[in-house]
N, C-alpha and C. Protein backbone atom coordinates (compact mmCIF):
# COMPACT_ATOMS: atom_id res chain seq x y z
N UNK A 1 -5.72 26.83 -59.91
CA UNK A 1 -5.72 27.17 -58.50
C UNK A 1 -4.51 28.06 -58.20
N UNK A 2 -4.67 28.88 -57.34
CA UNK A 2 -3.55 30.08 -56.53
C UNK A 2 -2.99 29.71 -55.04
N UNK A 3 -2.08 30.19 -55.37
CA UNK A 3 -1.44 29.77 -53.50
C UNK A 3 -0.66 31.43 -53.65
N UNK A 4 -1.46 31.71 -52.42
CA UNK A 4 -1.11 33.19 -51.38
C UNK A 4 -0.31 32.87 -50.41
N UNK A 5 1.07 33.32 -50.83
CA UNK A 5 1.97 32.72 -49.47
C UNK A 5 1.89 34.26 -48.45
N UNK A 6 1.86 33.91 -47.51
CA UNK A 6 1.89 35.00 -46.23
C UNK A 6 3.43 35.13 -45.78
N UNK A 7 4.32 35.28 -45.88
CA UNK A 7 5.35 35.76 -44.83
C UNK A 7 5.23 35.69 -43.56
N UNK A 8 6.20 34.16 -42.94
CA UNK A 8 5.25 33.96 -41.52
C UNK A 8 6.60 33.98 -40.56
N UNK A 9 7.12 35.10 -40.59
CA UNK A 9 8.57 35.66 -39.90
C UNK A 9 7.97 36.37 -38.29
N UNK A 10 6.82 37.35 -39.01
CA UNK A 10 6.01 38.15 -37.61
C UNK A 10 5.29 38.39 -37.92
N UNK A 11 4.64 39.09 -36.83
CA UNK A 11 3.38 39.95 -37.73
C UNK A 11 2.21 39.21 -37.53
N UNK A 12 1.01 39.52 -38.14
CA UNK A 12 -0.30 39.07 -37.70
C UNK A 12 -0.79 38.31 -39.09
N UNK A 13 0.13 37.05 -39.09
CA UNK A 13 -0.10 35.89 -39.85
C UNK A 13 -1.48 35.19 -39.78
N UNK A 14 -1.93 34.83 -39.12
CA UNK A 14 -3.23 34.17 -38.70
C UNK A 14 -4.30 35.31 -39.46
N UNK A 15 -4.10 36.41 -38.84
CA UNK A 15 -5.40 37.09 -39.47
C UNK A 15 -5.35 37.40 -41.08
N UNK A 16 -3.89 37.65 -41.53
CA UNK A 16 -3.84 37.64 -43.12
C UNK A 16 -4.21 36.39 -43.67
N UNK A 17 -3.72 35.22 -42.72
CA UNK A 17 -4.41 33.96 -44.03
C UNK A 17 -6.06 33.89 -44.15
N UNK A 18 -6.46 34.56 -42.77
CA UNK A 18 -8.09 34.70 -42.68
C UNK A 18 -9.00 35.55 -43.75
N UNK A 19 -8.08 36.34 -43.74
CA UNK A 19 -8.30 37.76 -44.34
C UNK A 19 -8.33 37.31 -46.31
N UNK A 20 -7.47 36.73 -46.84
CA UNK A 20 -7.18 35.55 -47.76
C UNK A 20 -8.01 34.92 -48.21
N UNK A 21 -8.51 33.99 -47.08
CA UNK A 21 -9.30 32.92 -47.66
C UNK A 21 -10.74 33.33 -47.81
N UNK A 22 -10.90 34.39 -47.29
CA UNK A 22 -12.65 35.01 -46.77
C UNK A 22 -12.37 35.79 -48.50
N UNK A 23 -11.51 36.64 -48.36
CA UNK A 23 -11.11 37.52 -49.75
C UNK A 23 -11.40 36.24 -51.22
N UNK A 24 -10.68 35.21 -51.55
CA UNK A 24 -11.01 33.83 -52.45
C UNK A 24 -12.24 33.87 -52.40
N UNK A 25 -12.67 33.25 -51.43
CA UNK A 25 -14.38 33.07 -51.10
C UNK A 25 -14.99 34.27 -52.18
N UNK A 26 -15.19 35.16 -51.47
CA UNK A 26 -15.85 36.38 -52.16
C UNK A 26 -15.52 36.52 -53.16
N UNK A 27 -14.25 36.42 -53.98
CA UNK A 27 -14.07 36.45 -55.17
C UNK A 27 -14.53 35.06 -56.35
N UNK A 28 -14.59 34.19 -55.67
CA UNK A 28 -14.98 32.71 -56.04
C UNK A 28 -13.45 32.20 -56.89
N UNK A 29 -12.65 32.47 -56.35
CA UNK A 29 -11.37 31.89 -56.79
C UNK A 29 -11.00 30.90 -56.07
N UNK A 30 -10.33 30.07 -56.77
CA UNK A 30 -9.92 28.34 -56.21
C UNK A 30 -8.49 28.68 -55.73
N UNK A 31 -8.28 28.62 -54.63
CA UNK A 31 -7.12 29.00 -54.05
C UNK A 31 -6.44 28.35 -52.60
N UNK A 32 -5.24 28.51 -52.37
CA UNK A 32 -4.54 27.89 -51.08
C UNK A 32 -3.99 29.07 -50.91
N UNK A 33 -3.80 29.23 -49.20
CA UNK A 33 -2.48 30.02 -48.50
C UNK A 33 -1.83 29.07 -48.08
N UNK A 34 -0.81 29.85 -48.05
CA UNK A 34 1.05 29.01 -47.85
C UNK A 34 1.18 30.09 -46.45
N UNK A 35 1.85 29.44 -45.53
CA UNK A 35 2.37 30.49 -44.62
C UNK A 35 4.22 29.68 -44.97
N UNK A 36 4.61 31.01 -45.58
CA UNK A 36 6.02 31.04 -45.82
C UNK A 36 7.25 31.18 -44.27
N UNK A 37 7.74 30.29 -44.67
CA UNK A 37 9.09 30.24 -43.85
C UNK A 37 10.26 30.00 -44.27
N UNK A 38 10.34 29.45 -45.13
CA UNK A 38 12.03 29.45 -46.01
C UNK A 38 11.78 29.68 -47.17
N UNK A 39 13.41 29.78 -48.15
CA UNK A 39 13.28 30.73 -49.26
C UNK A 39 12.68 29.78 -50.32
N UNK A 40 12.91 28.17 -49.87
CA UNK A 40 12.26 27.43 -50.93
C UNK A 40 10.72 27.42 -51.21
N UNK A 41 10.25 27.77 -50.42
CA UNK A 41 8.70 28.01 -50.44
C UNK A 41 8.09 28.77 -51.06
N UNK A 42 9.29 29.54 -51.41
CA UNK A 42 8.44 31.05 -52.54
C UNK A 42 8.47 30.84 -53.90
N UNK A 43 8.98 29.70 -54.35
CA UNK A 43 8.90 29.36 -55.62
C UNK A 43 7.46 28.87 -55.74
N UNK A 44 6.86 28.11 -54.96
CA UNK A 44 5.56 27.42 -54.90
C UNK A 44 4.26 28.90 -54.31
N UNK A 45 4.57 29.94 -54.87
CA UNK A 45 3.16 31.14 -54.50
C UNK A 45 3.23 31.78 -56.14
N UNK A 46 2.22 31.90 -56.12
CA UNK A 46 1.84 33.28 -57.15
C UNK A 46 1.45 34.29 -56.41
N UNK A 47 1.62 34.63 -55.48
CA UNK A 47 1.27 35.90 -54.73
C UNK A 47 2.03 36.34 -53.10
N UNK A 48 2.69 37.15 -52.81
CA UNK A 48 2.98 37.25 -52.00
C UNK A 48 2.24 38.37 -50.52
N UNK A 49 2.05 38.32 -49.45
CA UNK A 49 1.89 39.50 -48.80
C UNK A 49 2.92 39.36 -47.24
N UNK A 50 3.61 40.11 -46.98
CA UNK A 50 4.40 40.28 -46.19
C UNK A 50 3.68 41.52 -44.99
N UNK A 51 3.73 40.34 -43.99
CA UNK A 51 2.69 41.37 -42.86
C UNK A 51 3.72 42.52 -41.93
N UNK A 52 3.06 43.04 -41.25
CA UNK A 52 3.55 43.87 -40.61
C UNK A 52 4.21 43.24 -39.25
N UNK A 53 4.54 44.57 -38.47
CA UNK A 53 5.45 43.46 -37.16
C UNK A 53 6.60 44.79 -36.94
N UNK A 54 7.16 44.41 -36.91
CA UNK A 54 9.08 45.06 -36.45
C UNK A 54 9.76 45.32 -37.47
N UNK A 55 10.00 46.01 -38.47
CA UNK A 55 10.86 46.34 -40.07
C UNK A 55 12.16 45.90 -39.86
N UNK A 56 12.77 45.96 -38.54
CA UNK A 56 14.12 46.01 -38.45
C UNK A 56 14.40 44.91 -38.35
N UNK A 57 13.53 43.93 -37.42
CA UNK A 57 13.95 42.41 -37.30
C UNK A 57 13.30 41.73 -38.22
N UNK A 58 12.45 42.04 -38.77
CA UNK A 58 11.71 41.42 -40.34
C UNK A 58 12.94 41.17 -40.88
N UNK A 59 13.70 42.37 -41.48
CA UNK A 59 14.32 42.71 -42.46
C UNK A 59 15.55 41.67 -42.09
N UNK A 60 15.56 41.79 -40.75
CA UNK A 60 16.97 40.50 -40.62
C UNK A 60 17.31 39.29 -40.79
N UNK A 61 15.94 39.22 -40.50
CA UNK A 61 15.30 37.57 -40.49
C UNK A 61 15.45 37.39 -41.95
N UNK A 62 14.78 38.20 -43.19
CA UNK A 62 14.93 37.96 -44.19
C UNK A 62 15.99 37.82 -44.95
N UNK A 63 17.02 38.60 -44.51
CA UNK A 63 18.48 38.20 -44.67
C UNK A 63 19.50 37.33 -44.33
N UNK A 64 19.12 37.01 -43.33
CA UNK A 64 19.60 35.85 -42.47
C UNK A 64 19.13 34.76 -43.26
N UNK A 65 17.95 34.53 -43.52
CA UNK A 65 17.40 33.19 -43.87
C UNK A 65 17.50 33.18 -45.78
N UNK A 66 17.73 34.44 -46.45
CA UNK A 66 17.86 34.80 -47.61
C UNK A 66 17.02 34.68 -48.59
N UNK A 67 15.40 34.70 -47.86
CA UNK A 67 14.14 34.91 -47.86
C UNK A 67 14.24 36.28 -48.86
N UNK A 68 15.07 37.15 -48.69
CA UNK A 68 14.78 38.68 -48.96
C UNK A 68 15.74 38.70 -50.62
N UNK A 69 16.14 37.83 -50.56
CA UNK A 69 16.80 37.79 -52.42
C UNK A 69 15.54 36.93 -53.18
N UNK A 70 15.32 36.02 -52.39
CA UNK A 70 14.01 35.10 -53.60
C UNK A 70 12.96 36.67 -53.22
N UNK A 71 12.70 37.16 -52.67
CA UNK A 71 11.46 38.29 -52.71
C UNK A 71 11.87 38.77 -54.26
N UNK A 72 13.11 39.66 -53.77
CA UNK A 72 13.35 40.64 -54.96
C UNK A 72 13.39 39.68 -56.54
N UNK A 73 13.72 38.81 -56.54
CA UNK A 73 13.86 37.93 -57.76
C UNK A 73 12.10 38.21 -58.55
N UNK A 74 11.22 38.06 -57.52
CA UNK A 74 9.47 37.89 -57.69
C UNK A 74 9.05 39.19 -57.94
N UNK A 75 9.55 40.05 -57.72
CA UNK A 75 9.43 41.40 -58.08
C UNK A 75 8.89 41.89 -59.69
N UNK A 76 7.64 42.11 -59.70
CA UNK A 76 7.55 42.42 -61.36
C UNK A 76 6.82 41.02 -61.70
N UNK A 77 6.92 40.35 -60.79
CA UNK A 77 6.65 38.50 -61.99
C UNK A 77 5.63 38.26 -61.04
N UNK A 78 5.05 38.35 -59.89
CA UNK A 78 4.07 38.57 -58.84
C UNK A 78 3.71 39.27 -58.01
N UNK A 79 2.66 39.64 -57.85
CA UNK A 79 1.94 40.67 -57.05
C UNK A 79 2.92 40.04 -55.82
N UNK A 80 3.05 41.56 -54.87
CA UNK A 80 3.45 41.30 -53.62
C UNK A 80 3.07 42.25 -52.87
N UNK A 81 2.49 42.28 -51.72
CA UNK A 81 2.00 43.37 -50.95
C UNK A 81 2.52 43.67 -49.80
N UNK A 82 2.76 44.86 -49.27
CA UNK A 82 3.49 44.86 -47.78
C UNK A 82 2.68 45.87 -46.81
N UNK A 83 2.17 45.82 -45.53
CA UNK A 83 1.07 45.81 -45.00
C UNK A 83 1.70 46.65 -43.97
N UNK A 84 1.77 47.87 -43.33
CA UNK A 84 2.51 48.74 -42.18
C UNK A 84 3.92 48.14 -41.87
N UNK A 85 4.76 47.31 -41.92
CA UNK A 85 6.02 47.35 -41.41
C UNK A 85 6.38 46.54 -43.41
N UNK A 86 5.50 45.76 -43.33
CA UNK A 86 5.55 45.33 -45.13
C UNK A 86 5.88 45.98 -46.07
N UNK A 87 4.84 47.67 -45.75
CA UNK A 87 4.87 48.55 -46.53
C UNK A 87 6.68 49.24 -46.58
N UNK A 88 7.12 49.53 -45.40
CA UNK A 88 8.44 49.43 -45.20
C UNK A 88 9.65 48.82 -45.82
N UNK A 89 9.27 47.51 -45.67
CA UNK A 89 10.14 46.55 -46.33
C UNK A 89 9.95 46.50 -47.46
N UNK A 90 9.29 47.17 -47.93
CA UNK A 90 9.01 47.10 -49.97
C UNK A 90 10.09 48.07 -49.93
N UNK A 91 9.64 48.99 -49.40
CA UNK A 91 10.87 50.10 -49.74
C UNK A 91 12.11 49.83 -49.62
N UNK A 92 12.87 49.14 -48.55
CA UNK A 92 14.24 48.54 -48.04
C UNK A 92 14.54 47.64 -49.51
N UNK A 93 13.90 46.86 -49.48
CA UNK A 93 14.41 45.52 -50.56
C UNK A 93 14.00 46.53 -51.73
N UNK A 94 14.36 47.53 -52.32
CA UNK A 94 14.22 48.24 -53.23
C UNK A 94 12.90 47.91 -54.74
N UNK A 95 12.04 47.41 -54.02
CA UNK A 95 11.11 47.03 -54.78
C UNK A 95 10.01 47.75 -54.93
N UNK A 96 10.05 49.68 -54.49
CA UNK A 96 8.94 50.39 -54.92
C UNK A 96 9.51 51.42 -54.79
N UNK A 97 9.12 52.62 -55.77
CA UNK A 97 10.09 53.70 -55.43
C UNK A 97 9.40 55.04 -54.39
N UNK A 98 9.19 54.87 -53.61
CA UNK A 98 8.42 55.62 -52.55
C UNK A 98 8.97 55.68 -50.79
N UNK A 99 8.99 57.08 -50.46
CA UNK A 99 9.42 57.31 -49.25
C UNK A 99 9.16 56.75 -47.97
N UNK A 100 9.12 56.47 -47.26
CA UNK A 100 8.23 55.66 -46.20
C UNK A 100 8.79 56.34 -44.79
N UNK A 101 7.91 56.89 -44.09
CA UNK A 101 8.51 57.69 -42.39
C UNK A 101 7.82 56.61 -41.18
N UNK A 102 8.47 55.50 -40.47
CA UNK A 102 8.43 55.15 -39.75
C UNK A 102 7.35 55.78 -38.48
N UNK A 103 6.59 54.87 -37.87
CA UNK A 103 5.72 55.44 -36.39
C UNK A 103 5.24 56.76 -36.57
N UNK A 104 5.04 57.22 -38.17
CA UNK A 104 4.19 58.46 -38.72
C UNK A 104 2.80 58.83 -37.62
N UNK A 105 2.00 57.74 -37.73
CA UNK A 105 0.52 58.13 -37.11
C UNK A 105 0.65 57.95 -35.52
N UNK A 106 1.71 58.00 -34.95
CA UNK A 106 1.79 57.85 -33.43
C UNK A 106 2.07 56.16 -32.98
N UNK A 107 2.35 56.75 -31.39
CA UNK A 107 2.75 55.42 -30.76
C UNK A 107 1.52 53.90 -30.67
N UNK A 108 2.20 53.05 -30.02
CA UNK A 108 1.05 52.25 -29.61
C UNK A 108 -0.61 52.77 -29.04
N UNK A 109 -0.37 53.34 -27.94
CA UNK A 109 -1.35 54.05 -27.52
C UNK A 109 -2.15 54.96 -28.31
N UNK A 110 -1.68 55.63 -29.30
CA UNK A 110 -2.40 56.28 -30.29
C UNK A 110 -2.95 55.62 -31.59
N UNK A 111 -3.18 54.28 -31.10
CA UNK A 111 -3.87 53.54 -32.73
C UNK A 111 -5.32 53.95 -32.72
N UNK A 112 -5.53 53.75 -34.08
CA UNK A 112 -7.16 54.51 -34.05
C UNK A 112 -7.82 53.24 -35.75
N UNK A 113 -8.71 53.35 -35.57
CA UNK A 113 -9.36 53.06 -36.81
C UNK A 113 -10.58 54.11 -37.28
N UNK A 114 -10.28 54.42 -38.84
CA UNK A 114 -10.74 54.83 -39.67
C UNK A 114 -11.34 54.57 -41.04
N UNK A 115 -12.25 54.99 -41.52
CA UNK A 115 -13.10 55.24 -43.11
C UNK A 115 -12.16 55.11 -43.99
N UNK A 116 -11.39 55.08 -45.05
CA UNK A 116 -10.72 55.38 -46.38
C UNK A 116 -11.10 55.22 -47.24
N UNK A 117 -11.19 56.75 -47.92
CA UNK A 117 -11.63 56.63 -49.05
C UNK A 117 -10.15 56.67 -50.23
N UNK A 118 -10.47 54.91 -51.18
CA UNK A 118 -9.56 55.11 -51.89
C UNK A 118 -10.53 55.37 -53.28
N UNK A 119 -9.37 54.68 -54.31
CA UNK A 119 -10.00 54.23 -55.02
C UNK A 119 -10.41 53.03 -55.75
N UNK A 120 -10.13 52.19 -54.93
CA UNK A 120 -11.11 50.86 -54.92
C UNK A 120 -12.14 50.99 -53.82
N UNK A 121 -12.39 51.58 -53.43
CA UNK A 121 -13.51 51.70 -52.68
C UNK A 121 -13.17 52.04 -51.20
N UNK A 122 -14.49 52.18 -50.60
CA UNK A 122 -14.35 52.81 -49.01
C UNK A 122 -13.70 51.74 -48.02
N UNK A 123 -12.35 51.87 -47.43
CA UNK A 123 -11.72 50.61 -47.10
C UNK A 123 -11.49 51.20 -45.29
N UNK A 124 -11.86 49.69 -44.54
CA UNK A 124 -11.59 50.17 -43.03
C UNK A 124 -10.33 49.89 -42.77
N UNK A 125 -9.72 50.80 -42.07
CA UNK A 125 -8.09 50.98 -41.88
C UNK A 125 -7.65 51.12 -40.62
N UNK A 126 -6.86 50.13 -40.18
CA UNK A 126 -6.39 50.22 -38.49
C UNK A 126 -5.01 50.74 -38.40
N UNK A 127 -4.71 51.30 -37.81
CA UNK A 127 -3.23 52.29 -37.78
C UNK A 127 -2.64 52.09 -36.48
N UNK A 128 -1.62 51.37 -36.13
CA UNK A 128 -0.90 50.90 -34.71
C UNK A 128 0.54 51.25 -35.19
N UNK A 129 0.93 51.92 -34.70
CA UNK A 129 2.29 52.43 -35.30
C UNK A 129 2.71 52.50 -36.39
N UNK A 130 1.57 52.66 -37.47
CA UNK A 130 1.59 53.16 -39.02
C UNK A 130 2.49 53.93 -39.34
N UNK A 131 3.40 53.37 -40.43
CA UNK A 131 4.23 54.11 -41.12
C UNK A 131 2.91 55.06 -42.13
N UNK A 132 4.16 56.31 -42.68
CA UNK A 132 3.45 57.63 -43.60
C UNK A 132 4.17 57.31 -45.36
N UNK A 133 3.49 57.34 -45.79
CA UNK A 133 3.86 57.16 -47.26
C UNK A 133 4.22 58.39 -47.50
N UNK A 134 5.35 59.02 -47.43
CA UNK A 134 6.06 60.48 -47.29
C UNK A 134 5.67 60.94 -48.75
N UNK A 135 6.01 60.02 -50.26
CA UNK A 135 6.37 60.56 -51.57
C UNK A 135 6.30 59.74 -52.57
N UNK A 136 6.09 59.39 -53.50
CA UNK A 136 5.91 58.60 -54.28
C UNK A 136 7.09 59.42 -56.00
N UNK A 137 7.12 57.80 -56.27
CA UNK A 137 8.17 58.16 -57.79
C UNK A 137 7.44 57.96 -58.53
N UNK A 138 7.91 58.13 -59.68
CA UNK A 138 7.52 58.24 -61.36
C UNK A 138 6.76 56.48 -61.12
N UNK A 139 5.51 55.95 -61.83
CA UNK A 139 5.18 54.84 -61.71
C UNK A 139 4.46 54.45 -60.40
N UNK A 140 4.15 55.32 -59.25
CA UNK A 140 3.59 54.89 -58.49
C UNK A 140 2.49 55.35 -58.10
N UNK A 141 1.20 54.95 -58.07
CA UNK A 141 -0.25 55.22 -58.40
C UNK A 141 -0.36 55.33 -56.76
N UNK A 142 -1.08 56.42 -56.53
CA UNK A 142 -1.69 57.12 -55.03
C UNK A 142 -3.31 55.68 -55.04
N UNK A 143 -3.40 54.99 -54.23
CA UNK A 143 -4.70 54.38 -54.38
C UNK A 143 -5.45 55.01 -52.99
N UNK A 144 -5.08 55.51 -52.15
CA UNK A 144 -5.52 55.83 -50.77
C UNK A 144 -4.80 56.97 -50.04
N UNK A 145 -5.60 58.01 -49.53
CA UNK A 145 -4.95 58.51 -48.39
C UNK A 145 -5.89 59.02 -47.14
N UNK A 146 -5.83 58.84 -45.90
CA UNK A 146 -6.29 59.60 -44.88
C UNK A 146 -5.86 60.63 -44.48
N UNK A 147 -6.44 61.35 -44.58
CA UNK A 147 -6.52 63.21 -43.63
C UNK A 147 -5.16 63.53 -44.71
N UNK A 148 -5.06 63.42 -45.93
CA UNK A 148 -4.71 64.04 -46.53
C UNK A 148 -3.39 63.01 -47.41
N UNK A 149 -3.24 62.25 -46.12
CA UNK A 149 -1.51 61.87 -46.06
C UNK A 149 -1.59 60.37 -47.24
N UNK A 150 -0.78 59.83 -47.87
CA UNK A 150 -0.82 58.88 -48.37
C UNK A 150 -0.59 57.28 -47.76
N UNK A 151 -1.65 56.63 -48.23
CA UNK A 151 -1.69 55.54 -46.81
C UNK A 151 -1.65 54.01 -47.62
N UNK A 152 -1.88 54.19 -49.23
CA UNK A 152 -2.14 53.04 -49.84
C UNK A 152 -1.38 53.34 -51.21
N UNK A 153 -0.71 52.84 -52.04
CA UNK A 153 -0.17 52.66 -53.34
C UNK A 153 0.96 51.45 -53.94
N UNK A 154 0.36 51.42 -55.09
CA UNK A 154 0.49 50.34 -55.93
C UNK A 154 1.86 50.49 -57.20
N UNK A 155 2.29 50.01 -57.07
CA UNK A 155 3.10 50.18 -58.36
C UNK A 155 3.68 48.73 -58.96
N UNK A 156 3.25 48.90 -60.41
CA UNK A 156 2.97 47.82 -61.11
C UNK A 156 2.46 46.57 -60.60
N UNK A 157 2.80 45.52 -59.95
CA UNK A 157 2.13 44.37 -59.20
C UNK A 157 2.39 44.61 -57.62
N UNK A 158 3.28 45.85 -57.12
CA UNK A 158 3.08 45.61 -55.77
C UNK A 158 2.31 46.64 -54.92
N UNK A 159 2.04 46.13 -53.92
CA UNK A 159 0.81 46.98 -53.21
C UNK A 159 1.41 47.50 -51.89
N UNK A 160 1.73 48.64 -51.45
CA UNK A 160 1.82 49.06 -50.15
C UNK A 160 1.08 49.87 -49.34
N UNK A 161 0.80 49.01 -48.50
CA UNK A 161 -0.39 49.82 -47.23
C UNK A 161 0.06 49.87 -45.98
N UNK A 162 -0.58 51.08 -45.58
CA UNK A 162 0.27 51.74 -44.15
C UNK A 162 -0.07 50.79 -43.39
N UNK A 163 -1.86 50.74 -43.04
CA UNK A 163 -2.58 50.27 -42.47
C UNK A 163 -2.53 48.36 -42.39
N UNK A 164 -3.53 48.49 -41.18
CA UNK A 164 -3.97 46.76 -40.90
C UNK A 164 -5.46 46.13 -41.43
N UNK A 165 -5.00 45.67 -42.88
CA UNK A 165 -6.60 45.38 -43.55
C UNK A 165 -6.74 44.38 -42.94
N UNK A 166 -5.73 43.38 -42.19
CA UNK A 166 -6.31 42.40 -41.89
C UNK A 166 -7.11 42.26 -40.33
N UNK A 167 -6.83 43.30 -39.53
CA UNK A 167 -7.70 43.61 -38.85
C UNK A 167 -9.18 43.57 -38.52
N UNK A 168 -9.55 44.08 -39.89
CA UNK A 168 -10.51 44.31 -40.15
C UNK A 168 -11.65 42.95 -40.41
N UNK A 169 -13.49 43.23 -40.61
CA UNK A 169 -13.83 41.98 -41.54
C UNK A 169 -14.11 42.63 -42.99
N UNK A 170 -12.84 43.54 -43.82
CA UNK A 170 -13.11 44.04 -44.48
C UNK A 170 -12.28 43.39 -45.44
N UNK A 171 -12.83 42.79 -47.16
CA UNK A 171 -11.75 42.18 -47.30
C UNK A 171 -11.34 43.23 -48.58
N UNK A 172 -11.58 43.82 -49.20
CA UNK A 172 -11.65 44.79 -49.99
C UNK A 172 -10.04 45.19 -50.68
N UNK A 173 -9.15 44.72 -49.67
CA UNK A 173 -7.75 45.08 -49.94
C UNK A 173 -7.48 43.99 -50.62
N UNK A 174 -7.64 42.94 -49.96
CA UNK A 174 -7.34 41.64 -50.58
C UNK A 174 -8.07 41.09 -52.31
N UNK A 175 -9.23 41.73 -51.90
CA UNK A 175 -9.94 41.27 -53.34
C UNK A 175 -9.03 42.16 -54.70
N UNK A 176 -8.57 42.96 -53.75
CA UNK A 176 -8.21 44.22 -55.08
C UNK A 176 -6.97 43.58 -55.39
N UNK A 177 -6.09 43.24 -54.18
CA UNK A 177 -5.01 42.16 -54.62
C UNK A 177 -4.59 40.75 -55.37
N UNK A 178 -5.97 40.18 -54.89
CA UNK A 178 -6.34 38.86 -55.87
C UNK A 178 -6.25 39.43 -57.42
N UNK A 179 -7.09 40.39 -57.63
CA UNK A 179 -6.68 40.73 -58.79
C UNK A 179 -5.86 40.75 -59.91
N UNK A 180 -4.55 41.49 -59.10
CA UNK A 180 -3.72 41.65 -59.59
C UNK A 180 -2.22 40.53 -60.18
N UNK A 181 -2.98 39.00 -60.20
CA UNK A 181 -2.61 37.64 -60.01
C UNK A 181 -2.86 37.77 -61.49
């Protein structure tokens, strides 16, 4: 059995553990979510996903509580995914080597949902103050981009997406993530 801990600092916790367990289901994997709150809890996941929310107060919280050293320790030894402000914080805690431009796809008022074509397949993508995947380093695989721009990539076990899969009833991100367990 697997335990998917969620990062439950901010962010749209509820719909990632949904998003999770529907994702197991479909995959027919025997599994638990953890909604993480202290650093002792991350010893008990084989998988991490860190939702989106606020980068700046994420990032504090994770320091403050020292949540953000057990991350980097898991780095390489478990998949970890970071989801529009997530995707961010991969980059901060130096755990992917790729550019990231803050409120890229516009303000609140300008969220939109869209088609993506990656390459795991055609994935629905919600964008609410979506960060832009500016650049990618040596080791980091393009899995997605909209209207040109880069919106999804992976490097070695971790996954960063601009977008809100959990939004969606699409679980397609997640299955591709189970995977990688």
């Amino acid at each position: 059995m697997v335990t998917i801990g969620v990062l439950s600092i901010q962010g749209d916790v509820s719909e990632h553990v949904s998003a999770v367990k529907n994702a197991l289901d479909k995959c027919k994997i025997r599994g638990a979510v953890l909604e993480v709150k202290t650093k002792q809890q991350i010893s008990r996941i084989d998988a991490l996903i860190i939702p989106g929310g606020e980068s700046t107060t994420i990032g504090m919280l994770l320091d403050k509580t020292g949540i953000d050293n057990e991350i980097k320790k898991l780095s390489g030894k478990i998949p970890i995914m970071g989801t529009c402000a997530g995707a961010i914080l991969l980059r901060q805690l130096g755990l992917m080597d790729i550019s990231v431009k803050r409120n890229a796809f516009g303000r609140q008022r300008e969220s939109f949902e869209v088609e993506i074509e990656s390459k795991i397949g055609k994935i629905q993508g919600i964008f609410i103050r979506a960060p832009l995947i500016e650049s990618v380093g040596e080791g980091v695989e393009v899995l997605g981009r909209y209207d040109g721009k880069i919106v999804m990539v992976r490097q070695d076990k971790n996954l960063a997406v601009a977008f809100h899969p959990e939004l969606t009833e699409d679980t397609l991100v997640y299955e591709y993530f189970l995977k990688l367990i």
